[in-house]
N, C-alpha and C. Protein backbone atom coordinates (compact mmCIF):
# COMPACT_ATOMS: atom_id res chain seq x y z
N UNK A 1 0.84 -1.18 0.00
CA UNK A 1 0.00 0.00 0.00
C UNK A 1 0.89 1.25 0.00
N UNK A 2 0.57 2.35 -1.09
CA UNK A 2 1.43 3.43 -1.22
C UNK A 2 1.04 4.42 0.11
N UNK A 3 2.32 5.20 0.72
CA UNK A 3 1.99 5.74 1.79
C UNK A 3 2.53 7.00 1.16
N UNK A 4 2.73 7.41 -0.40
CA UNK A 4 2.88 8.83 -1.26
C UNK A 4 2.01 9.71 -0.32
N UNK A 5 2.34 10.73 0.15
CA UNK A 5 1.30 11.78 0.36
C UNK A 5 0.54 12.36 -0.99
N UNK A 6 -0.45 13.13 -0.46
CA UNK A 6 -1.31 13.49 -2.31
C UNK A 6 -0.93 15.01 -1.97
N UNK A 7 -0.51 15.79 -3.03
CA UNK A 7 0.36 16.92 -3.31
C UNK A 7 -0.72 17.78 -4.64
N UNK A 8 -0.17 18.93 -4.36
CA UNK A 8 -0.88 19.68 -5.68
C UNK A 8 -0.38 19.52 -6.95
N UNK A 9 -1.17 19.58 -7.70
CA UNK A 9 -1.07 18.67 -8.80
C UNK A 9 -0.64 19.58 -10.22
N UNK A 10 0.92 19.90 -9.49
CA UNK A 10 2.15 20.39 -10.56
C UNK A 10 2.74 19.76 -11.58
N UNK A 11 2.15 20.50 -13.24
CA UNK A 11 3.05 19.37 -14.10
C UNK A 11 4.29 19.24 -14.04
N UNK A 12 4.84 17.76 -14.05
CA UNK A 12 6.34 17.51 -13.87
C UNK A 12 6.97 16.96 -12.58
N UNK A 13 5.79 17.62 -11.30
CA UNK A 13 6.08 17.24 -10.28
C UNK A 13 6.62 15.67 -9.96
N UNK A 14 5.25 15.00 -9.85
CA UNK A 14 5.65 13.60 -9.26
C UNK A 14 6.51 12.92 -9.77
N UNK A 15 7.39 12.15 -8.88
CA UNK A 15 8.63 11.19 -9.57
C UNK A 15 9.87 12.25 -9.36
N UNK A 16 9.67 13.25 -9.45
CA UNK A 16 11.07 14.60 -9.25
C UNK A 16 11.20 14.47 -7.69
N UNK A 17 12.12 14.21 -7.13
CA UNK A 17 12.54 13.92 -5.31
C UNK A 17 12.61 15.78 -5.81
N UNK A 18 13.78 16.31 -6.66
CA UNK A 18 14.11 17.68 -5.73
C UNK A 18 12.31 18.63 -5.78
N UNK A 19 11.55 18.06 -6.74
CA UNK A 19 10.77 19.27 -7.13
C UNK A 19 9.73 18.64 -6.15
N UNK A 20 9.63 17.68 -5.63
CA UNK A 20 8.69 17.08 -4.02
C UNK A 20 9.06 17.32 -3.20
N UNK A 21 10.42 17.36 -3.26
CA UNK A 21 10.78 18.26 -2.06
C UNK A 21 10.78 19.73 -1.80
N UNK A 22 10.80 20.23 -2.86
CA UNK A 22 10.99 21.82 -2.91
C UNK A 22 9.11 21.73 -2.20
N UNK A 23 8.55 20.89 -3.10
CA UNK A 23 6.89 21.51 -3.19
C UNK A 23 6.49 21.21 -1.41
N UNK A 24 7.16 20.25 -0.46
CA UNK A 24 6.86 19.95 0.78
C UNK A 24 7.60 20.31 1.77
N UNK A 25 8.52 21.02 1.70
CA UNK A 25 9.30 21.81 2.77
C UNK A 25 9.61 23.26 2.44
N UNK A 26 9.48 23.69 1.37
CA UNK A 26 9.58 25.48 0.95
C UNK A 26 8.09 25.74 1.05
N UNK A 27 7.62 25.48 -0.84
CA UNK A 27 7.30 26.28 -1.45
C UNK A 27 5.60 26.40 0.02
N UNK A 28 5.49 27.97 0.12
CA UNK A 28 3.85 27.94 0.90
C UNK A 28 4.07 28.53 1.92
N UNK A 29 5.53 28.15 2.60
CA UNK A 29 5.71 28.61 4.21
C UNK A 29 6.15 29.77 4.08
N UNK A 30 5.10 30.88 5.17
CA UNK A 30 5.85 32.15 5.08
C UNK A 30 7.15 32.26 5.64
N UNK A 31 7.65 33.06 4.74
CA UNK A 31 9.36 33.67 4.95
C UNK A 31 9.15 35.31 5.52
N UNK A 32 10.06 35.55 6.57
CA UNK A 32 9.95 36.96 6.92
C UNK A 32 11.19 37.22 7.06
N UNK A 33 11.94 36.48 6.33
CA UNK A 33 13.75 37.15 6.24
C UNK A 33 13.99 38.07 5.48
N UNK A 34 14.05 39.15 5.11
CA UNK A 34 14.53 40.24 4.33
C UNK A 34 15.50 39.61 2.90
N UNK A 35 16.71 39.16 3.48
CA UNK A 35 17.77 38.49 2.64
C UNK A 35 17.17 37.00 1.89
N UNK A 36 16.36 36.74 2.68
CA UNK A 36 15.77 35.28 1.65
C UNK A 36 14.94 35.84 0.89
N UNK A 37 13.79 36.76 1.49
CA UNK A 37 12.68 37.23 0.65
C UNK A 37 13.47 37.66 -1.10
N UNK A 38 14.82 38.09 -0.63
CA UNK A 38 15.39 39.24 -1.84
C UNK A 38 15.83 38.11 -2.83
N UNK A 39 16.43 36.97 -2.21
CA UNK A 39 16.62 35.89 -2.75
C UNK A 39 15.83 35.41 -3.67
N UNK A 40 15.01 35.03 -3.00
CA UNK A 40 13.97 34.31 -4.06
C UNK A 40 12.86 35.10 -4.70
N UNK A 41 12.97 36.71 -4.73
CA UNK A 41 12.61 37.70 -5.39
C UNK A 41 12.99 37.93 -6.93
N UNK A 42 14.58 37.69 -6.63
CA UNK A 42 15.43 38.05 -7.77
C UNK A 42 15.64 36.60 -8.69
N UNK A 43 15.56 35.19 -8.07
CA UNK A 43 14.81 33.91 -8.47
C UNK A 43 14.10 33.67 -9.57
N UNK A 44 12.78 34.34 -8.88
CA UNK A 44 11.74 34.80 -9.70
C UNK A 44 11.55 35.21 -11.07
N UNK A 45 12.60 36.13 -10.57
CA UNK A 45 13.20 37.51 -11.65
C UNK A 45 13.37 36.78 -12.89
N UNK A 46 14.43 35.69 -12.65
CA UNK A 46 15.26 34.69 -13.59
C UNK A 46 14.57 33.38 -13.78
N UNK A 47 12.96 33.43 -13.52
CA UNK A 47 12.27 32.39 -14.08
C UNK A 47 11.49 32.58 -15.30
N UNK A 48 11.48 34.15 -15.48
CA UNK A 48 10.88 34.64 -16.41
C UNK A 48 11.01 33.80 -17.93
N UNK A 49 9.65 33.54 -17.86
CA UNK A 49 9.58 32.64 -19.47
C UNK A 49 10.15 31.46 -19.77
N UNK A 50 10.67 30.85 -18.34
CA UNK A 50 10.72 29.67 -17.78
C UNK A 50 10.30 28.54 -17.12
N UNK A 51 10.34 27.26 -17.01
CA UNK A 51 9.82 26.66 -15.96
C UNK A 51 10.79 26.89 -14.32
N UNK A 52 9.82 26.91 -13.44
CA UNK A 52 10.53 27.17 -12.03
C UNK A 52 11.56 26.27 -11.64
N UNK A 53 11.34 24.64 -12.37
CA UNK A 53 12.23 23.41 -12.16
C UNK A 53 13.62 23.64 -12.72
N UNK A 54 13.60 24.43 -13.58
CA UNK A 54 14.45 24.67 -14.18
C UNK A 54 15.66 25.90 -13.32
N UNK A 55 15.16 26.90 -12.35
CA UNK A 55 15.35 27.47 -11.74
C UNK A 55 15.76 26.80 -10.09
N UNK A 56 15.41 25.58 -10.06
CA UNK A 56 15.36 24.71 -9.05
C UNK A 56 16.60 24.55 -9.40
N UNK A 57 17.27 23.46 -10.44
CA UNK A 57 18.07 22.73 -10.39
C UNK A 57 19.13 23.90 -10.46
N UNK A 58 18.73 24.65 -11.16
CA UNK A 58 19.87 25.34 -11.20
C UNK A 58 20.42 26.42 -9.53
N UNK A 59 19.68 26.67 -8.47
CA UNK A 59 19.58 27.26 -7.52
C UNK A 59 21.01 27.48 -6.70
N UNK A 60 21.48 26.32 -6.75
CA UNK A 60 22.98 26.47 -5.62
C UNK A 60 24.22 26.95 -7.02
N UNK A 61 23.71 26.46 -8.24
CA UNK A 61 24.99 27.54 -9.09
C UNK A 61 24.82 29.00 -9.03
N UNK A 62 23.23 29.24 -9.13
CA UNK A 62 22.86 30.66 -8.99
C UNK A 62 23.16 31.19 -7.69
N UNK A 63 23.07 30.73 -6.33
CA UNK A 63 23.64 31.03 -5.14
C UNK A 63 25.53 31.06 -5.07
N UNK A 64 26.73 30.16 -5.68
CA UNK A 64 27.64 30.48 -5.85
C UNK A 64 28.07 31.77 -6.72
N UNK A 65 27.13 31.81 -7.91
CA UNK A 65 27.32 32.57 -8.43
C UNK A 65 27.59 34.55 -7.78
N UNK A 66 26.23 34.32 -7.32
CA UNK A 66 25.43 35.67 -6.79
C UNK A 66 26.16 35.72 -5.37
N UNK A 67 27.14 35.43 -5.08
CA UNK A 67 28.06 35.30 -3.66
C UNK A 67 27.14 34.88 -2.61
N UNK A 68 26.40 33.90 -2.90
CA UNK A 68 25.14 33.29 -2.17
C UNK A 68 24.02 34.26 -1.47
N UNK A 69 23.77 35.11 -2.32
CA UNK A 69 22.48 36.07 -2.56
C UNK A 69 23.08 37.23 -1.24
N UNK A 70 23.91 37.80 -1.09
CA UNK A 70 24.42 38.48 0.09
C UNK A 70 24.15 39.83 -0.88
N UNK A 71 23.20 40.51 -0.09
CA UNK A 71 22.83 42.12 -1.38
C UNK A 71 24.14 42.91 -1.56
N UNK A 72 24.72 42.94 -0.24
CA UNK A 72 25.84 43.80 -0.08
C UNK A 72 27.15 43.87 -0.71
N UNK A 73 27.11 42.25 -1.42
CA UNK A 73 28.32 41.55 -2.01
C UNK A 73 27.97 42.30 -4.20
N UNK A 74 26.16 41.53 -3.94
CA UNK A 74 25.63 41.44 -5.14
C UNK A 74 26.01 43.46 -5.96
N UNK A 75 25.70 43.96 -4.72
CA UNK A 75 25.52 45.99 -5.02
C UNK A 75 26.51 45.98 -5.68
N UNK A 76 28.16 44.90 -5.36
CA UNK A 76 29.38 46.25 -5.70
C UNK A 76 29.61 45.13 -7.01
N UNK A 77 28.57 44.56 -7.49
CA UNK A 77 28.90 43.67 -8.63
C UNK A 77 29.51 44.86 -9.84
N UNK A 78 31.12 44.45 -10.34
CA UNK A 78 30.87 45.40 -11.57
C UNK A 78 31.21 44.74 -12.62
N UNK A 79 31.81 45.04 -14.17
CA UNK A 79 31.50 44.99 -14.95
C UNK A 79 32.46 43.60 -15.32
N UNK A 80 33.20 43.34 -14.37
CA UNK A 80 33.93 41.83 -14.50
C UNK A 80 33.36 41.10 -13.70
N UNK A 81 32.47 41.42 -13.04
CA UNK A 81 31.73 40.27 -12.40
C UNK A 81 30.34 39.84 -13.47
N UNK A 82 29.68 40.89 -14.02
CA UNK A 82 28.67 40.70 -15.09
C UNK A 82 29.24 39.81 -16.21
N UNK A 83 30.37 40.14 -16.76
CA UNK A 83 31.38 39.17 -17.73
C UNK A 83 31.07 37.81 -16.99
N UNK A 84 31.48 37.34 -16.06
CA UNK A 84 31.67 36.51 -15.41
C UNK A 84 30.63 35.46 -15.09
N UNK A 85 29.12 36.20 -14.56
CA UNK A 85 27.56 35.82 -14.91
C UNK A 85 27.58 35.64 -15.97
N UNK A 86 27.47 36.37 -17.14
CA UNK A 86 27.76 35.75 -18.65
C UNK A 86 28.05 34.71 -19.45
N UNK A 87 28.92 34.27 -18.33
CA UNK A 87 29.73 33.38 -19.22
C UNK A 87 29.65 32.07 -18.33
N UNK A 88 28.96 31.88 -17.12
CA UNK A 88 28.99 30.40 -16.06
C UNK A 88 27.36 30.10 -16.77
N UNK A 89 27.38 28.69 -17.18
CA UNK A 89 26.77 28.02 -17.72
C UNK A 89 25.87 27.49 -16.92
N UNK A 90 26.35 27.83 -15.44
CA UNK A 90 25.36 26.84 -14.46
C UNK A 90 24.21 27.47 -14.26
N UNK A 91 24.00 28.88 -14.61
CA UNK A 91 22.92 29.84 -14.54
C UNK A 91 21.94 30.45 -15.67
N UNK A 92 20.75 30.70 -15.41
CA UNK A 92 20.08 31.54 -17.21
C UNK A 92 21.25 32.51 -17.25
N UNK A 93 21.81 32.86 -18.27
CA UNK A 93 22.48 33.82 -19.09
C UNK A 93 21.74 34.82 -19.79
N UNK A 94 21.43 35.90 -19.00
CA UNK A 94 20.44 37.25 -19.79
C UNK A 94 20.80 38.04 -19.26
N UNK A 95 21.24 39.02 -20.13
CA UNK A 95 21.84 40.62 -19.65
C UNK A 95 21.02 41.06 -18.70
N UNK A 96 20.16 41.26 -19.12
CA UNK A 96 18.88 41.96 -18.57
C UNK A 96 18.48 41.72 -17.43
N UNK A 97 18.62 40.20 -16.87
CA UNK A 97 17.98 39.87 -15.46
C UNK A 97 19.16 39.20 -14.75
N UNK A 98 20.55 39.56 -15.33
CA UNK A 98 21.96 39.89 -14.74
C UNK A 98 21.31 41.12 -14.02
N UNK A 99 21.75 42.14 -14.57
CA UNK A 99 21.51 43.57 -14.72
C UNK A 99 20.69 44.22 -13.58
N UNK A 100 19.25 43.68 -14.02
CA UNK A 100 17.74 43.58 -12.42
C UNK A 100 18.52 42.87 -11.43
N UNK A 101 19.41 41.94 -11.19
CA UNK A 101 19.43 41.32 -10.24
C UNK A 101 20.56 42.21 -9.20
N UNK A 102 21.38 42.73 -9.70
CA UNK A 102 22.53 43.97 -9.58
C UNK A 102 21.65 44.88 -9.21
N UNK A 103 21.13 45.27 -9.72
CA UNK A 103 20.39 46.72 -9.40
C UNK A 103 19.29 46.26 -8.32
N UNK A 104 18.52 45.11 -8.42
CA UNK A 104 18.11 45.05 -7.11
C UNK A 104 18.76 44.82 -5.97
N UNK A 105 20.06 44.35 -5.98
CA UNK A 105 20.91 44.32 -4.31
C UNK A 105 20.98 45.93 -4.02
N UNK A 106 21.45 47.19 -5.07
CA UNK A 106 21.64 47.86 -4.21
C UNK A 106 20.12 48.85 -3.90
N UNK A 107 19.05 48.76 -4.48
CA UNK A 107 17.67 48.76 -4.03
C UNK A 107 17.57 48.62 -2.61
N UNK A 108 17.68 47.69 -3.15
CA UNK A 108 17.65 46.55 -1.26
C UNK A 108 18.66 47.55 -0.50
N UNK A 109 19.85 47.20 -0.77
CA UNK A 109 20.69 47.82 0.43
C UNK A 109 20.65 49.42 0.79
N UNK A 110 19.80 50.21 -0.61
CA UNK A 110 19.59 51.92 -0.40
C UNK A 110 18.43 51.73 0.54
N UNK A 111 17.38 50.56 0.89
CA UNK A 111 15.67 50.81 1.41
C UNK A 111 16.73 50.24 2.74
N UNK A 112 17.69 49.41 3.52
CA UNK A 112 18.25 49.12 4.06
C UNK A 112 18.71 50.63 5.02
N UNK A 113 19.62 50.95 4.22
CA UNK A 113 20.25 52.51 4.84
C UNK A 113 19.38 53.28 5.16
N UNK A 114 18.30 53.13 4.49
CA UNK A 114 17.38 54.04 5.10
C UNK A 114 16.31 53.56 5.90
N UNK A 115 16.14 52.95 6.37
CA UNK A 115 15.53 51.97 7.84
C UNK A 115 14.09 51.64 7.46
N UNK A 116 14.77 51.61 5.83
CA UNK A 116 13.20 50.58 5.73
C UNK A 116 13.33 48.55 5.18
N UNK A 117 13.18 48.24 6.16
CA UNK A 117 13.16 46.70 5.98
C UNK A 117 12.33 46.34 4.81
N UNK A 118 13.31 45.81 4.31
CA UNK A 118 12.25 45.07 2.85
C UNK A 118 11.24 44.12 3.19
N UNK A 119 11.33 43.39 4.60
CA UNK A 119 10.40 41.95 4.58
C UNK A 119 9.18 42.44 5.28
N UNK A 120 9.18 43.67 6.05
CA UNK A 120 8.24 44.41 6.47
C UNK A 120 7.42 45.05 5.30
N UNK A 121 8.35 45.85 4.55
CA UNK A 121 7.98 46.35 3.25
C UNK A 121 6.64 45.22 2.38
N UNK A 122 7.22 44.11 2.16
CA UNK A 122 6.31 43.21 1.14
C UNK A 122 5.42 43.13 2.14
N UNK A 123 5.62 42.23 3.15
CA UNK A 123 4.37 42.23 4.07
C UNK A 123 3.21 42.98 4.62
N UNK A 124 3.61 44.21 4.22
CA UNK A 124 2.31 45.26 4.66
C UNK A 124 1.32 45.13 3.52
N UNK A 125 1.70 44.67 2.08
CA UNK A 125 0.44 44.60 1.13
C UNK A 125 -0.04 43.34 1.10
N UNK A 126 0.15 42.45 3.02
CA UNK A 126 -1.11 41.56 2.90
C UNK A 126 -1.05 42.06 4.66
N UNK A 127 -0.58 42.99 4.70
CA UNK A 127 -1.14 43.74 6.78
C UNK A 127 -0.51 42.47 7.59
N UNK A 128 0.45 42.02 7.30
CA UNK A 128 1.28 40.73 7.93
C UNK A 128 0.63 39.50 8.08
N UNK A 129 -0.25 39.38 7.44
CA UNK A 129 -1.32 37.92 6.92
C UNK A 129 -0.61 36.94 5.73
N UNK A 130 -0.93 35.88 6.12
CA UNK A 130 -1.09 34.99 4.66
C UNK A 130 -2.65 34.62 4.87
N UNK A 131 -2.85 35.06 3.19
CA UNK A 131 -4.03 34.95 2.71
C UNK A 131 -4.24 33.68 2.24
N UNK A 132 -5.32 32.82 3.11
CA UNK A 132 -5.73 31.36 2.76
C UNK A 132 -6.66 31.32 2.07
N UNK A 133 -6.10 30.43 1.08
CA UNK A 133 -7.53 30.33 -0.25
C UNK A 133 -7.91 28.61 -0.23
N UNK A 134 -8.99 27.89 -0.38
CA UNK A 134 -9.41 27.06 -0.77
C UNK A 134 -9.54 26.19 -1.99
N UNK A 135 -8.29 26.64 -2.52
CA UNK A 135 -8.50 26.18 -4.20
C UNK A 135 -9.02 24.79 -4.00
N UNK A 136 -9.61 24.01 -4.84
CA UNK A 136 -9.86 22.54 -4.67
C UNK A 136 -9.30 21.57 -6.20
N UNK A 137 -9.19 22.69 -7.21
CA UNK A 137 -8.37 22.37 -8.35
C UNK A 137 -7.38 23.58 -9.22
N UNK A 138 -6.52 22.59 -9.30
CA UNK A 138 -5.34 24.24 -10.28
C UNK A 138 -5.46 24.60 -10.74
N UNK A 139 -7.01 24.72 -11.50
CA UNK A 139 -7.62 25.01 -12.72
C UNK A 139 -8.10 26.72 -11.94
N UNK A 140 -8.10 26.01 -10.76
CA UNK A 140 -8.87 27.60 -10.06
C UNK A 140 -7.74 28.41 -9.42
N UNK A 141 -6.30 28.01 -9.37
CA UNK A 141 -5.72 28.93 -8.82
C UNK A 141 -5.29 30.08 -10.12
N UNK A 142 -5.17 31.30 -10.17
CA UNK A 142 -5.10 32.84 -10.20
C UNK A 142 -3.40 32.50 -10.52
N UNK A 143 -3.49 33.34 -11.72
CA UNK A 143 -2.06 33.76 -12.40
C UNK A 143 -1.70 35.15 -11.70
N UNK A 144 -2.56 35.87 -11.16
CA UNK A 144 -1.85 36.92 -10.37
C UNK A 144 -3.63 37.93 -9.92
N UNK A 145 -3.18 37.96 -8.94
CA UNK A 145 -4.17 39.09 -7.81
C UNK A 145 -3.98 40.40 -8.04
N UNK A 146 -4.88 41.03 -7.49
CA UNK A 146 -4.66 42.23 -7.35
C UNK A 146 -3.46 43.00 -5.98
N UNK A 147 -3.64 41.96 -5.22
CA UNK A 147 -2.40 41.94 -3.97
C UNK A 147 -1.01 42.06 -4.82
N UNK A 148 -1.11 40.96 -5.62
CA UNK A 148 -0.06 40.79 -6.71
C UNK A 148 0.20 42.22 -7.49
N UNK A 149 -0.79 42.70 -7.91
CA UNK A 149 -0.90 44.07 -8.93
C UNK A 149 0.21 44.88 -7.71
N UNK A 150 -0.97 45.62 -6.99
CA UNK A 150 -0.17 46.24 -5.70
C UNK A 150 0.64 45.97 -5.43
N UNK A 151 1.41 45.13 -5.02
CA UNK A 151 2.95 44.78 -5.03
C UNK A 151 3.76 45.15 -5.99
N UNK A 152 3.53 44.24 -6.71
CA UNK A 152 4.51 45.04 -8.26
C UNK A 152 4.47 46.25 -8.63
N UNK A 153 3.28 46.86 -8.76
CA UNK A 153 3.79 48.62 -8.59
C UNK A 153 4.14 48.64 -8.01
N UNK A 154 4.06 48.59 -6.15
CA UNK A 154 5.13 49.02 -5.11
C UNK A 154 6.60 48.73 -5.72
N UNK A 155 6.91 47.42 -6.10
CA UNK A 155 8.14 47.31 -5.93
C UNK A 155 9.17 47.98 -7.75
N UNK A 156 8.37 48.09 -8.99
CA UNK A 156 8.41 48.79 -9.72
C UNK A 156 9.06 50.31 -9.45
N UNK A 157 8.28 50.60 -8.73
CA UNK A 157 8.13 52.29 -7.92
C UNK A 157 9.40 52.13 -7.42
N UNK A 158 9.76 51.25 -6.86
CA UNK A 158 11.31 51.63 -6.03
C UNK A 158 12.13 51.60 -7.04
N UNK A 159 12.02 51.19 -8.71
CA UNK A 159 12.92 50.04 -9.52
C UNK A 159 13.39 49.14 -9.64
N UNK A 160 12.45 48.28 -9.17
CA UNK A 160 12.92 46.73 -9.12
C UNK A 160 12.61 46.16 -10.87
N UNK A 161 13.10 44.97 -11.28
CA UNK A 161 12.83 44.84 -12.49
C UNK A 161 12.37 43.65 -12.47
N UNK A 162 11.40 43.04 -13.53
CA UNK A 162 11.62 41.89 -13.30
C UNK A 162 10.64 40.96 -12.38
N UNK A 163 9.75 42.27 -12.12
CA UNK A 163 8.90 42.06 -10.94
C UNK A 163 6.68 42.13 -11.42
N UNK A 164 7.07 41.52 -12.29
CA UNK A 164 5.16 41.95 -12.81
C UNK A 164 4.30 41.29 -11.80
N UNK A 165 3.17 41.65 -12.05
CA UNK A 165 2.37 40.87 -11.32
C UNK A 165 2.41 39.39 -11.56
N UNK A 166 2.65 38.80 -12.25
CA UNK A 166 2.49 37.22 -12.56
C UNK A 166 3.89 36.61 -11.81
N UNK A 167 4.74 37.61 -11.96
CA UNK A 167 6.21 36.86 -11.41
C UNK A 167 6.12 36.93 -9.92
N UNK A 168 5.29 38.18 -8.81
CA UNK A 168 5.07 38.39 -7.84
C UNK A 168 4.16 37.67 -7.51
N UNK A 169 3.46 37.24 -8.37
CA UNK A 169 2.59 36.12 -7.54
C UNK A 169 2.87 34.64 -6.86
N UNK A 170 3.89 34.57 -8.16
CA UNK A 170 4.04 33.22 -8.19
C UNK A 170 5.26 32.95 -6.87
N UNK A 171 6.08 34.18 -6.99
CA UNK A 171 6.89 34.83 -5.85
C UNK A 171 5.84 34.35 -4.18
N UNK A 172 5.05 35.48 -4.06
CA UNK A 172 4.16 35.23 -2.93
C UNK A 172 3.49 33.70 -2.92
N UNK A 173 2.99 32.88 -3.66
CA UNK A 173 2.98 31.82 -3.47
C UNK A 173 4.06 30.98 -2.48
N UNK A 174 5.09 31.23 -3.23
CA UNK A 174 6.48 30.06 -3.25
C UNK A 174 6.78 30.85 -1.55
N UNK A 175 6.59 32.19 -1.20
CA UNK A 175 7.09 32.51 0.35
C UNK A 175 6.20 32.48 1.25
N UNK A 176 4.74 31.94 1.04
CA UNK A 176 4.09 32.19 1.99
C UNK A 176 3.13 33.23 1.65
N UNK A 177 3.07 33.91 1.08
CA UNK A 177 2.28 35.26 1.29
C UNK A 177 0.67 34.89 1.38
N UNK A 178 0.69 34.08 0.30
CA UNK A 178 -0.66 33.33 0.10
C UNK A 178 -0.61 31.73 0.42
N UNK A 179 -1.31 31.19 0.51
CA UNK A 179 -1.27 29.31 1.07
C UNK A 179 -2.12 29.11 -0.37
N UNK A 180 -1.78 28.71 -1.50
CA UNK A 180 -2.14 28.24 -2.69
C UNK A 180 -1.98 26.51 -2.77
N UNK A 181 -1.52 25.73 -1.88
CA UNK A 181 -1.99 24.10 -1.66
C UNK A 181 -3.52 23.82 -1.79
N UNK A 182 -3.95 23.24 -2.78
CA UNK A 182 -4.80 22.68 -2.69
C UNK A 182 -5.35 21.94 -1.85
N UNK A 183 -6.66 22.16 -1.18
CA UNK A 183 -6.87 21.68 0.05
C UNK A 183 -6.77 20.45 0.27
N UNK A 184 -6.90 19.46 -0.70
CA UNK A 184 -6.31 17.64 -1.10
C UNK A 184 -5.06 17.67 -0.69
N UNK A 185 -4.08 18.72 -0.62
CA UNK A 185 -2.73 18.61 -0.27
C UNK A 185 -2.61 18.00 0.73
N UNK A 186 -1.34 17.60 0.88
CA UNK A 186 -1.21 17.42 2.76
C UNK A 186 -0.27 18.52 3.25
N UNK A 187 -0.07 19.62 2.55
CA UNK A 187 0.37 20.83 3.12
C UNK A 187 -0.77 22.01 3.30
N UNK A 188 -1.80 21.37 2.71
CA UNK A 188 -2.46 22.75 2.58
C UNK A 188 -2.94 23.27 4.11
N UNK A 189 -3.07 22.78 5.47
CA UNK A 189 -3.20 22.76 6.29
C UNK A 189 -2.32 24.40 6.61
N UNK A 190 -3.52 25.36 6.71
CA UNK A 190 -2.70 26.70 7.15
C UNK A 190 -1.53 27.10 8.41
N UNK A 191 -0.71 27.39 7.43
CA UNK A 191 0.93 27.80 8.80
C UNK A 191 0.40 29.37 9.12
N UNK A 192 1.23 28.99 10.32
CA UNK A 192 0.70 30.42 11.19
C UNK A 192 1.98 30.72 11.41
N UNK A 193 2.23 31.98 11.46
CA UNK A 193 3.36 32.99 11.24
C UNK A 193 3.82 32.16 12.65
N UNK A 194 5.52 31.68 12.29
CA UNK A 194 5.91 31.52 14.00
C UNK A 194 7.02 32.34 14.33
N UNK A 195 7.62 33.32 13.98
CA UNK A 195 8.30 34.19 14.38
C UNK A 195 8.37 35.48 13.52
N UNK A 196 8.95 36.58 14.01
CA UNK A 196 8.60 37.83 13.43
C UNK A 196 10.18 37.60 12.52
């Protein structure tokens, strides 16, 4: 008798250990780290017009790469370190969301200097909630909210790139913001914020 838990029903998923695992110990649980949030912000960034699995496997080259997502390291990236992204194979290769990902460390580290916390920042456009939804099929979960909208202008507005509503959603999904497990899941069972 199979003792599989039943999971939301992601193409590609089942049979993938890393992408069952990503889907049962990450993706859902809120994050309130500033430096992870930025992490898997700029992630995001570089899933664009991608599959996320693809962004999976590739995750710990993209973390060597990016001096393991440290903003402060990422800000003083210059133009031999962009060469350098360019040219490591272990990562998407795109000027452009090189470029957003640079310009968002020092984002981050200018809202930093100025004593505004980024993980506070995202969190106020759900008032420090995750918003629990009931999906019962994937057919019904939402390519992007209006929470989603609001966000991405917010974070647009500062110059973040890279950041639409569809990429912020899928963003707030994967950190918690929203609990998008299908209630058949055996994660869908709502997490409650356990530390600030």
């Amino acid at each position: 008798m199979s003792t599989e838990p039943t999971r939301c029903a992601w193409r590609g998923m089942q049979g993938d250990a890393l992408y069952e695992a990503y889907h049962d110990t990450e993706w859902g649980v809120p994050e309130y780290d500033s430096r992870a949030l930025w992490e898997k912000l700029v992630l995001d960034g570089f899933q664009a017009g991608l599959a996320w699995i693809t962004i999976l496997r590739k995750r710990d080259a993209f973390r060597a790469a990016f001096a393991d997502f440290d903003p402060e390291k990422v800000a003083r990236f210059d133009e031999t370190d962009r060469a350098r992204l360019m040219a490591d194979a272990g990562i998407v290769r795109s000027n452009a969301k090189i470029d957003a990902a640079i310009q968002s460390a020092r984002i981050y580290c200018d809202m930093r200097d100025k004593g505004e916390d980024f993980s506070q920042f995202l969190w106020s456009y759900t008032n420090g909630r995750v918003i629990q939804n009931r999906w019962t099929e994937i057919s019904q979960v939402p390519a992007q909210t209006n929470v989603a909208e609001a966000m991405s202008k917010g974070l647009k507005a500062k110059g973040f790139k890279f950041v639409g509503p569809v990429i912020v959603y899928a963003f707030m999904q994967a950190t918690g913001f929203v609990n998008d497990h299908l209630v058949t899941c055996h994660r869908h069972e709502p997490i409650r914020r356990m530390s600030a």
